[in-house]
N, C-alpha and C. Protein backbone atom coordinates (compact mmCIF):
# COMPACT_ATOMS: atom_id res chain seq x y z
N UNK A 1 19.81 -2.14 -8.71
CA UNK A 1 18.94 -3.28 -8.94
C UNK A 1 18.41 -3.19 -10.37
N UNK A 2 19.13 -4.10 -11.22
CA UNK A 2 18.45 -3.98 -12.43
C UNK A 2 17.14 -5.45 -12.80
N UNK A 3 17.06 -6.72 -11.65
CA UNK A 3 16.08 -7.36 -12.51
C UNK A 3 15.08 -7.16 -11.57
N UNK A 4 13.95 -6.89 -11.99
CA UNK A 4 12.68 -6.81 -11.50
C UNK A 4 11.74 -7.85 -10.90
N UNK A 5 11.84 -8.65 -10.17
CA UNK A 5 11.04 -9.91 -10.37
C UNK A 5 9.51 -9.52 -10.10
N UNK A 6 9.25 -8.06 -9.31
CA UNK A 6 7.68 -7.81 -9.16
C UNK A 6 7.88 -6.53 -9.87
N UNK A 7 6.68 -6.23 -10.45
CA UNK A 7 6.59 -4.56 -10.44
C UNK A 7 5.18 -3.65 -10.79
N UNK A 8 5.06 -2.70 -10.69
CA UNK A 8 3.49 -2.27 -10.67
C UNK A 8 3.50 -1.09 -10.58
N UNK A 9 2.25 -0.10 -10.51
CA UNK A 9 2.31 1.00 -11.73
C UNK A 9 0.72 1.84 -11.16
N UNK A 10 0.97 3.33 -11.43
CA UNK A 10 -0.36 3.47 -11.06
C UNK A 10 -1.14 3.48 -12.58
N UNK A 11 -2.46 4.08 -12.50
CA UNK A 11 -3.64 3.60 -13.69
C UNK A 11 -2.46 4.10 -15.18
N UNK A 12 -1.93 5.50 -14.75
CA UNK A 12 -1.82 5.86 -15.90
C UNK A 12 0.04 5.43 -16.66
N UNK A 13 0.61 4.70 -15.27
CA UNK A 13 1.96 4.96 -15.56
C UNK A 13 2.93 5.98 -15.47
N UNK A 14 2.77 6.97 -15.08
CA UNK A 14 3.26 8.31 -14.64
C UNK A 14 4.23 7.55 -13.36
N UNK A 15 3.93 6.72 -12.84
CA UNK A 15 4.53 6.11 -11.07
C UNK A 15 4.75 4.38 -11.39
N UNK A 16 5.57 4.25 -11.49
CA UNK A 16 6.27 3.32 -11.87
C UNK A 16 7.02 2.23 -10.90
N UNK A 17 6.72 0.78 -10.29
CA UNK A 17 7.93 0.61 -9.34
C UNK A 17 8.43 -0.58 -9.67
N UNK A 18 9.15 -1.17 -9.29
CA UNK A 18 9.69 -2.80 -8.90
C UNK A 18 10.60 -2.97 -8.02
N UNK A 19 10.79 -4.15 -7.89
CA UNK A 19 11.18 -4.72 -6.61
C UNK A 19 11.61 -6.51 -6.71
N UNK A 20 12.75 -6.79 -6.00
CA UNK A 20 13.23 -8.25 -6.64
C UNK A 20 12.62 -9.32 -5.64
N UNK A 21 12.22 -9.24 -4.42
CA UNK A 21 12.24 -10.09 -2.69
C UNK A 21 10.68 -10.23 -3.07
N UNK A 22 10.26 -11.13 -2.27
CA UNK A 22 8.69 -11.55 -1.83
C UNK A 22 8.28 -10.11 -0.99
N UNK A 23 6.88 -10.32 -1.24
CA UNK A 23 6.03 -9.24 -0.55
C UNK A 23 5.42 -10.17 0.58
N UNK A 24 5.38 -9.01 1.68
CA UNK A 24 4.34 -9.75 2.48
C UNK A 24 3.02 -9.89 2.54
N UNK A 25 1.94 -10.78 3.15
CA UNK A 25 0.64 -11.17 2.78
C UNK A 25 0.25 -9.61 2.69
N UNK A 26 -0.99 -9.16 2.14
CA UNK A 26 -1.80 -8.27 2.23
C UNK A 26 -2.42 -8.56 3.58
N UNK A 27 -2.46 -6.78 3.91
CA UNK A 27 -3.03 -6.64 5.22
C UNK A 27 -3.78 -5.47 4.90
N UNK A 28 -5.32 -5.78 5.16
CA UNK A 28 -6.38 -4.24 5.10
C UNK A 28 -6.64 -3.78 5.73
N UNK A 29 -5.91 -2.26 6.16
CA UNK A 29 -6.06 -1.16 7.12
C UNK A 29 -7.93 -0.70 6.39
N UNK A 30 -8.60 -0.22 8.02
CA UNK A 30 -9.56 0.27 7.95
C UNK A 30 -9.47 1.43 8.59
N UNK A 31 -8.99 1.96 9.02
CA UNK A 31 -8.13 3.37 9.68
C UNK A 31 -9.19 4.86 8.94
N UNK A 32 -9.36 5.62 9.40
CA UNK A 32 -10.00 6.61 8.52
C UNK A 32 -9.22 7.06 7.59
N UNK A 33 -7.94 7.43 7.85
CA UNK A 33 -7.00 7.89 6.61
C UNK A 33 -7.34 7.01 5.56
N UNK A 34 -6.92 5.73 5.58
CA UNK A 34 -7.19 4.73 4.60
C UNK A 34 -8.28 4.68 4.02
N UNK A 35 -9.83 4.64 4.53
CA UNK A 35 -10.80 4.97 3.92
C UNK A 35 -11.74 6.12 3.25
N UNK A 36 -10.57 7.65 3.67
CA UNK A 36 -10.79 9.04 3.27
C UNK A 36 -10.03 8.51 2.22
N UNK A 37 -8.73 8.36 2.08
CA UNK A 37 -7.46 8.37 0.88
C UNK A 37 -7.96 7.28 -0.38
N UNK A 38 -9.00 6.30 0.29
CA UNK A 38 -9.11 5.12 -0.89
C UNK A 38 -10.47 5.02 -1.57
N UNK A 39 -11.64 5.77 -0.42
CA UNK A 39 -12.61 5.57 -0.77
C UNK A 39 -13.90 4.62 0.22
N UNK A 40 -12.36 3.65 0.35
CA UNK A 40 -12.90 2.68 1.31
C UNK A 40 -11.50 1.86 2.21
N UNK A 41 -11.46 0.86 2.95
CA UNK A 41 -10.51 0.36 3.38
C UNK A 41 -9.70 0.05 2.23
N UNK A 42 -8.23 0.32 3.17
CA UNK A 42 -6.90 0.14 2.08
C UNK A 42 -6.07 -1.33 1.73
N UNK A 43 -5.80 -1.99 0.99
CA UNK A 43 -4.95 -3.29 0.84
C UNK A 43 -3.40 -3.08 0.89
N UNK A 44 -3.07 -3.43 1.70
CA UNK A 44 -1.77 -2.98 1.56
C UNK A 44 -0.68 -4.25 1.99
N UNK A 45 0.49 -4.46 0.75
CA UNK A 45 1.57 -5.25 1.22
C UNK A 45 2.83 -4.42 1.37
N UNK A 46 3.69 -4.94 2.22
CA UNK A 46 5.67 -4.03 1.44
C UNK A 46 6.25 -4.63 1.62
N UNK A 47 7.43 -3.54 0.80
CA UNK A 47 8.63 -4.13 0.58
C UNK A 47 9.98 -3.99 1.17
N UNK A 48 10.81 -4.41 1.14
CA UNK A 48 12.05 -3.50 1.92
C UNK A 48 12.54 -2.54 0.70
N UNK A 49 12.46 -1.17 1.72
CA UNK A 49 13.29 -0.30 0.92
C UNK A 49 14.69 0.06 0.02
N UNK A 50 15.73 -1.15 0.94
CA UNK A 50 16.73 -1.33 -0.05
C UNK A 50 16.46 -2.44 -1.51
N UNK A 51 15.17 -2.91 -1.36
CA UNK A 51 14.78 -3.73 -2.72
C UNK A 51 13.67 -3.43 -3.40
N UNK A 52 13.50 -1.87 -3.50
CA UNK A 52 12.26 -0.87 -4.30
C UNK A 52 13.19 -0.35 -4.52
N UNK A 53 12.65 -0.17 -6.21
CA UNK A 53 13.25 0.67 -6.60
C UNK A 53 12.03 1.90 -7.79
N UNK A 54 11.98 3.22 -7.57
CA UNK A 54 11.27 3.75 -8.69
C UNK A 54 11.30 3.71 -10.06
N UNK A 55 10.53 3.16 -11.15
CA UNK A 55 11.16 3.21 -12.33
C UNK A 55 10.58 4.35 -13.57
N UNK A 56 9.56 4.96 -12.64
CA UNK A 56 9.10 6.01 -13.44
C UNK A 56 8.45 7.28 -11.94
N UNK A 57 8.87 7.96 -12.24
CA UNK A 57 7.90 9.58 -10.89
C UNK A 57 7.90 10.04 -11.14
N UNK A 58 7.71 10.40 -12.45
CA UNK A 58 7.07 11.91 -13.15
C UNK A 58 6.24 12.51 -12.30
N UNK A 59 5.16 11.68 -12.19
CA UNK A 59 3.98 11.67 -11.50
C UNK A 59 3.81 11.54 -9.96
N UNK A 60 4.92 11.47 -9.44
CA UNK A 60 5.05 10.81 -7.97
C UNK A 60 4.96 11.71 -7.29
N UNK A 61 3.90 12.36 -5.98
CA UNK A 61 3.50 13.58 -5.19
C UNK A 61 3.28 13.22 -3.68
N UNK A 62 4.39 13.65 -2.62
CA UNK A 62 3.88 12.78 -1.32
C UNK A 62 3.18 13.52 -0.71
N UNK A 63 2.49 13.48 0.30
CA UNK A 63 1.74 14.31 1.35
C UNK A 63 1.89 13.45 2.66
N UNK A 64 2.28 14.43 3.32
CA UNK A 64 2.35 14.43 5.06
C UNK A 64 1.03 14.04 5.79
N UNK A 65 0.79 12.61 6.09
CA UNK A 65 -0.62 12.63 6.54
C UNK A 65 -0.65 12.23 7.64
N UNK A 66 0.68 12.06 8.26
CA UNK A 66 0.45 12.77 10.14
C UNK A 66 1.76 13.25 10.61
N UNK A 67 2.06 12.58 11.88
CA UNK A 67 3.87 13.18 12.30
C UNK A 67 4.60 11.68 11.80
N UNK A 68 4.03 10.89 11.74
CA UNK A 68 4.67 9.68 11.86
C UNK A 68 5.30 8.69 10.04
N UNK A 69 4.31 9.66 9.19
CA UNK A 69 4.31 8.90 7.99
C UNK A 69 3.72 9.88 6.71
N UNK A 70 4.04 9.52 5.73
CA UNK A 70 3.88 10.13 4.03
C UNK A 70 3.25 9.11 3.32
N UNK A 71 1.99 9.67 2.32
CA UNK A 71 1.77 8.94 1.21
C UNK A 71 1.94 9.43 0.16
N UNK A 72 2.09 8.15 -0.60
CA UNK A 72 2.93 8.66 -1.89
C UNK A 72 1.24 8.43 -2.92
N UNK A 73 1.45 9.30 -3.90
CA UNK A 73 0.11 9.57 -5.27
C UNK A 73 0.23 9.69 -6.14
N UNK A 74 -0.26 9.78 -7.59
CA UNK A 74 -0.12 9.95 -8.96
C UNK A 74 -0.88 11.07 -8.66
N UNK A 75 0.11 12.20 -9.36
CA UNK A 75 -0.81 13.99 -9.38
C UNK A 75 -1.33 13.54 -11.02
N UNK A 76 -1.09 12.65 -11.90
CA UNK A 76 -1.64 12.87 -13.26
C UNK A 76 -3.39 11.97 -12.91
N UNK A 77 -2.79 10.67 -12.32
CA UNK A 77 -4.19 9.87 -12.43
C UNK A 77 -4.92 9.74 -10.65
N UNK A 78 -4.14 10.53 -9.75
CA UNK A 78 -5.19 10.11 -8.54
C UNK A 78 -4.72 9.37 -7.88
N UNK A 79 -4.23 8.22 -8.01
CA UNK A 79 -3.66 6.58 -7.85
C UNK A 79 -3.01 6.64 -6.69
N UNK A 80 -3.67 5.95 -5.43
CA UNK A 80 -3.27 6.11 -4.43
C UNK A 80 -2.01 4.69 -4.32
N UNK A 81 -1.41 4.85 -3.84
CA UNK A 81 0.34 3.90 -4.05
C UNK A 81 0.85 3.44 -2.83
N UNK A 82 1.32 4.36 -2.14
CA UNK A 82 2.32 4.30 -1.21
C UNK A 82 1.92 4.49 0.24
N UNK A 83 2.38 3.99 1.01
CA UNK A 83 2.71 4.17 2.95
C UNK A 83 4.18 3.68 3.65
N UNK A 84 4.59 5.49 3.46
CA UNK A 84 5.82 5.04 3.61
C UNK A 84 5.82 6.09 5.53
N UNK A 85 6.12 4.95 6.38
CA UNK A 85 6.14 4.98 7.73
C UNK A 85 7.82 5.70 7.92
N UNK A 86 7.75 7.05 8.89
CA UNK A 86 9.23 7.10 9.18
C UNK A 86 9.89 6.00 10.13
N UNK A 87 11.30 6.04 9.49
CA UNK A 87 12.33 5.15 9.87
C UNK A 87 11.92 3.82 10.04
N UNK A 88 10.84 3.13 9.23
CA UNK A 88 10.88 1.88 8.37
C UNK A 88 11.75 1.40 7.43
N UNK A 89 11.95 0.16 7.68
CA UNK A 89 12.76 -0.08 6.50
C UNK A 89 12.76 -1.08 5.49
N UNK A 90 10.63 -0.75 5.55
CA UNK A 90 9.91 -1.10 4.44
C UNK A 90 9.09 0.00 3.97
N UNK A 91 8.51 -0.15 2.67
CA UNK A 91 7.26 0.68 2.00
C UNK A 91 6.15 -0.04 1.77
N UNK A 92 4.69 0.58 2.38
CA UNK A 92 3.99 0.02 2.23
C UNK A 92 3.63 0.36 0.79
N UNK A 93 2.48 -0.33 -0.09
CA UNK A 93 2.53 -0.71 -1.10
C UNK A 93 1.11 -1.03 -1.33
N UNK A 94 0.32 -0.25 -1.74
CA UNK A 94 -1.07 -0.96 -2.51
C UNK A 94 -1.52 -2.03 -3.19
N UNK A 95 -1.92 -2.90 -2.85
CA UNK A 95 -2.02 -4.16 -3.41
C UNK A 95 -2.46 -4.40 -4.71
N UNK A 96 -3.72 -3.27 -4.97
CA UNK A 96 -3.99 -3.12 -6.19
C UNK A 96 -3.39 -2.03 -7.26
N UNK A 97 -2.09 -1.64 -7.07
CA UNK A 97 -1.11 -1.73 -7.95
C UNK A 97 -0.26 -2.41 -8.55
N UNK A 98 -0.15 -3.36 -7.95
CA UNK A 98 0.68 -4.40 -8.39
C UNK A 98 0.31 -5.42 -9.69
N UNK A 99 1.07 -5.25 -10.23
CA UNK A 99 1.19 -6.13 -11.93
C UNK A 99 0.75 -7.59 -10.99
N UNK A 100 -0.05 -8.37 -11.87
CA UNK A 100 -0.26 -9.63 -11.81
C UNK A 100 0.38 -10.62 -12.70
N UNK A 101 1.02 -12.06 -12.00
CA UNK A 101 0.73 -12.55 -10.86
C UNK A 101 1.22 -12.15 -9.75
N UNK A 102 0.69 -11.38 -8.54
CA UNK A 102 1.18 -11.34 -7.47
C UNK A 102 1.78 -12.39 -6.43
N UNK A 103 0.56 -13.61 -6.26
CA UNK A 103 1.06 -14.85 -5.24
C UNK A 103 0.70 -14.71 -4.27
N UNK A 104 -0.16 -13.40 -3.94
CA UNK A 104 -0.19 -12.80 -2.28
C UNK A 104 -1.41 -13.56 -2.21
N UNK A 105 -1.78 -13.40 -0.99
CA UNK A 105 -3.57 -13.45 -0.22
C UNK A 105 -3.38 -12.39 1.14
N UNK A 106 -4.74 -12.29 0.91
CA UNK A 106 -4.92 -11.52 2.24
C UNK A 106 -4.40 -12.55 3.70
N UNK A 107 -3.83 -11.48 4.82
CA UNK A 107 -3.55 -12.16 5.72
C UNK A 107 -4.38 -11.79 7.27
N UNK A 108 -4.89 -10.37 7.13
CA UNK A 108 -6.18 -9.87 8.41
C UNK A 108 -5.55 -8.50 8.07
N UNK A 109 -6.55 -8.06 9.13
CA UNK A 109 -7.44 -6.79 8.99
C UNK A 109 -6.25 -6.03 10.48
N UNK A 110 -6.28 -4.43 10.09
CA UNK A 110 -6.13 -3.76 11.05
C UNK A 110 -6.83 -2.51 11.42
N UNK A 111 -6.88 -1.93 12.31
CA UNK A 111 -7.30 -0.72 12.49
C UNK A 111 -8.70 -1.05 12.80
N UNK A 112 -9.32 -2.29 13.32
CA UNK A 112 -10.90 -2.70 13.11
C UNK A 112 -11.61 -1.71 13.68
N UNK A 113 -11.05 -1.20 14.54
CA UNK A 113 -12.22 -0.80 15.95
C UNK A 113 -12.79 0.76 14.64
N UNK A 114 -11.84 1.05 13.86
CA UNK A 114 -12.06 2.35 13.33
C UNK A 114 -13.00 2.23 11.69
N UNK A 115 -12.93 0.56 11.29
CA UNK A 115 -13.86 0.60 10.62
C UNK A 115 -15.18 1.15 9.96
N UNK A 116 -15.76 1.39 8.78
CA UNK A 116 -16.79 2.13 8.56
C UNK A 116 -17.84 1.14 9.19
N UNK A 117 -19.23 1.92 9.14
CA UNK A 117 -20.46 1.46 9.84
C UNK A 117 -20.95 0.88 8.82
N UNK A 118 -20.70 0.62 7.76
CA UNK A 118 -21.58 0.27 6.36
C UNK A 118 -20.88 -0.82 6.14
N UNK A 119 -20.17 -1.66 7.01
CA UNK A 119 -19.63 -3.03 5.94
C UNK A 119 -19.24 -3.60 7.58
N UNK A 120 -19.49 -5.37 7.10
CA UNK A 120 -18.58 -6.18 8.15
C UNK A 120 -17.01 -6.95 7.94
N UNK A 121 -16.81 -7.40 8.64
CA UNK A 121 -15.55 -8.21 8.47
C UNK A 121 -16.10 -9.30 9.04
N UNK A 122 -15.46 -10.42 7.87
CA UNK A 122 -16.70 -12.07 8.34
C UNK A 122 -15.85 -12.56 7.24
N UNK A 123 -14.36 -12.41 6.98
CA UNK A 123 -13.57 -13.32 6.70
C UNK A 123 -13.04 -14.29 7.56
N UNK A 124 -13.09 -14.28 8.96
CA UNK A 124 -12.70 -14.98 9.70
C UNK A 124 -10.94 -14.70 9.59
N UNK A 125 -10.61 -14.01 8.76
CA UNK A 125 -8.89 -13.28 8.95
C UNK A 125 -8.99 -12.88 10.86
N UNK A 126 -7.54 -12.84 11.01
CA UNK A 126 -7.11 -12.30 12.26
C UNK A 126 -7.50 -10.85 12.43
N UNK A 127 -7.78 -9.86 13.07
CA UNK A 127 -8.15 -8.70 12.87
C UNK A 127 -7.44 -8.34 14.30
N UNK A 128 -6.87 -6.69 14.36
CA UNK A 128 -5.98 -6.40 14.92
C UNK A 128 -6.69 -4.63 15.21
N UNK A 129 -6.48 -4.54 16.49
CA UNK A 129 -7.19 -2.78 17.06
C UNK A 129 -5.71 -2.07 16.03
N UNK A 130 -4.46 -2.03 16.39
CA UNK A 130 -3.46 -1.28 15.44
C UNK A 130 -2.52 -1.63 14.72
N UNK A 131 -1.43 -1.06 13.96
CA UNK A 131 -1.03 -1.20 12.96
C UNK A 131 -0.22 -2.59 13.55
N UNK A 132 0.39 -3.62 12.85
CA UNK A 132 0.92 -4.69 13.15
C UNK A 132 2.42 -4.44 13.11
C-alpha cells in the first residue's frame, strides 16, 4: 500500500501509521484499562488490518493487557495508539492520533457500567454494558 488517504502519528513521531479505507465512527470505551492506560476514557476508531500499514516503529512497544488483546505505545513519548484484539481483522486506533481532517464523530459509549464516578454520559449517544 503505497497511497495513504488517512494517517496519524504519536506526539513525537517515533510511531507512525496510515491507512487507505474509511474508519469507523469513534466509539469511547470507559473500561478501567482504558481509563488506567489514558488517564481517562479512551476514543477509539479501526481499521482493517490488511489496510494499516506502519510507516515509522522505532518507537512502537506492545504490552499484553489481558489473554484476549495487546496495546500498542510510543516508549519515546508515552502515546497511547493502539487496540489490537486477537484474531481481529481490525486495529483499534486512537482517535486522537489521527492527522486531521478525520470526518469521524462519535458514535456511543461502551463499557458504561465500568465508568469512572467523577463524570456523566448525557450525550444521549447509544451506550453499551460491552465491547460492540
Amino acid at each position: 500500500m503505497n497511497d495513504h488517504q488517512h494517517t496519524g502519528r504519536c506526539q513525537c513521531g517515533a510511531v507512525r501509521y496510515g491507512f487507505g479505507e474509511a474508519l469507523r465512527g469513534v466509539i469511547n470505551c470507559h473500561c478501567s484499562q482504558c481509563r488506567r492506560t489514558h488517564g481517562h476514557f479512551a476514543a477509539y476508531t479501526n481499521a482493517k488490518l490488511d489496510d494499516f500499514q506502519l510507516l515509522e516503529d522505532r518507537g512502537l512497544k506492545w504490552f499484553r493487557a489481558s489473554d484476549t488483546a495487546r496495546r500498542g505505545f510510543c516508549t519515546e513519548c508515552g502515546a497511547t495508539l493502539f487496540w489490537d484484539g486477537d484474531g481481529n481483522d481490525y486495529i483499534g486506533i486512537a482517535a486522537g492520533t489521527l492527522d486531521a481532517p478525520t470526518g469521524l464523530q462519535t458514535i456511543g459509549h461502551i463499557f458504561v457500567a465500568d465508568k469512572g464516578d467523577y463524570y456523566d454520559i448525557a450525550d444521549g449517544l447509544p451506550q453499551h454494558q460491552q465491547r460492540l
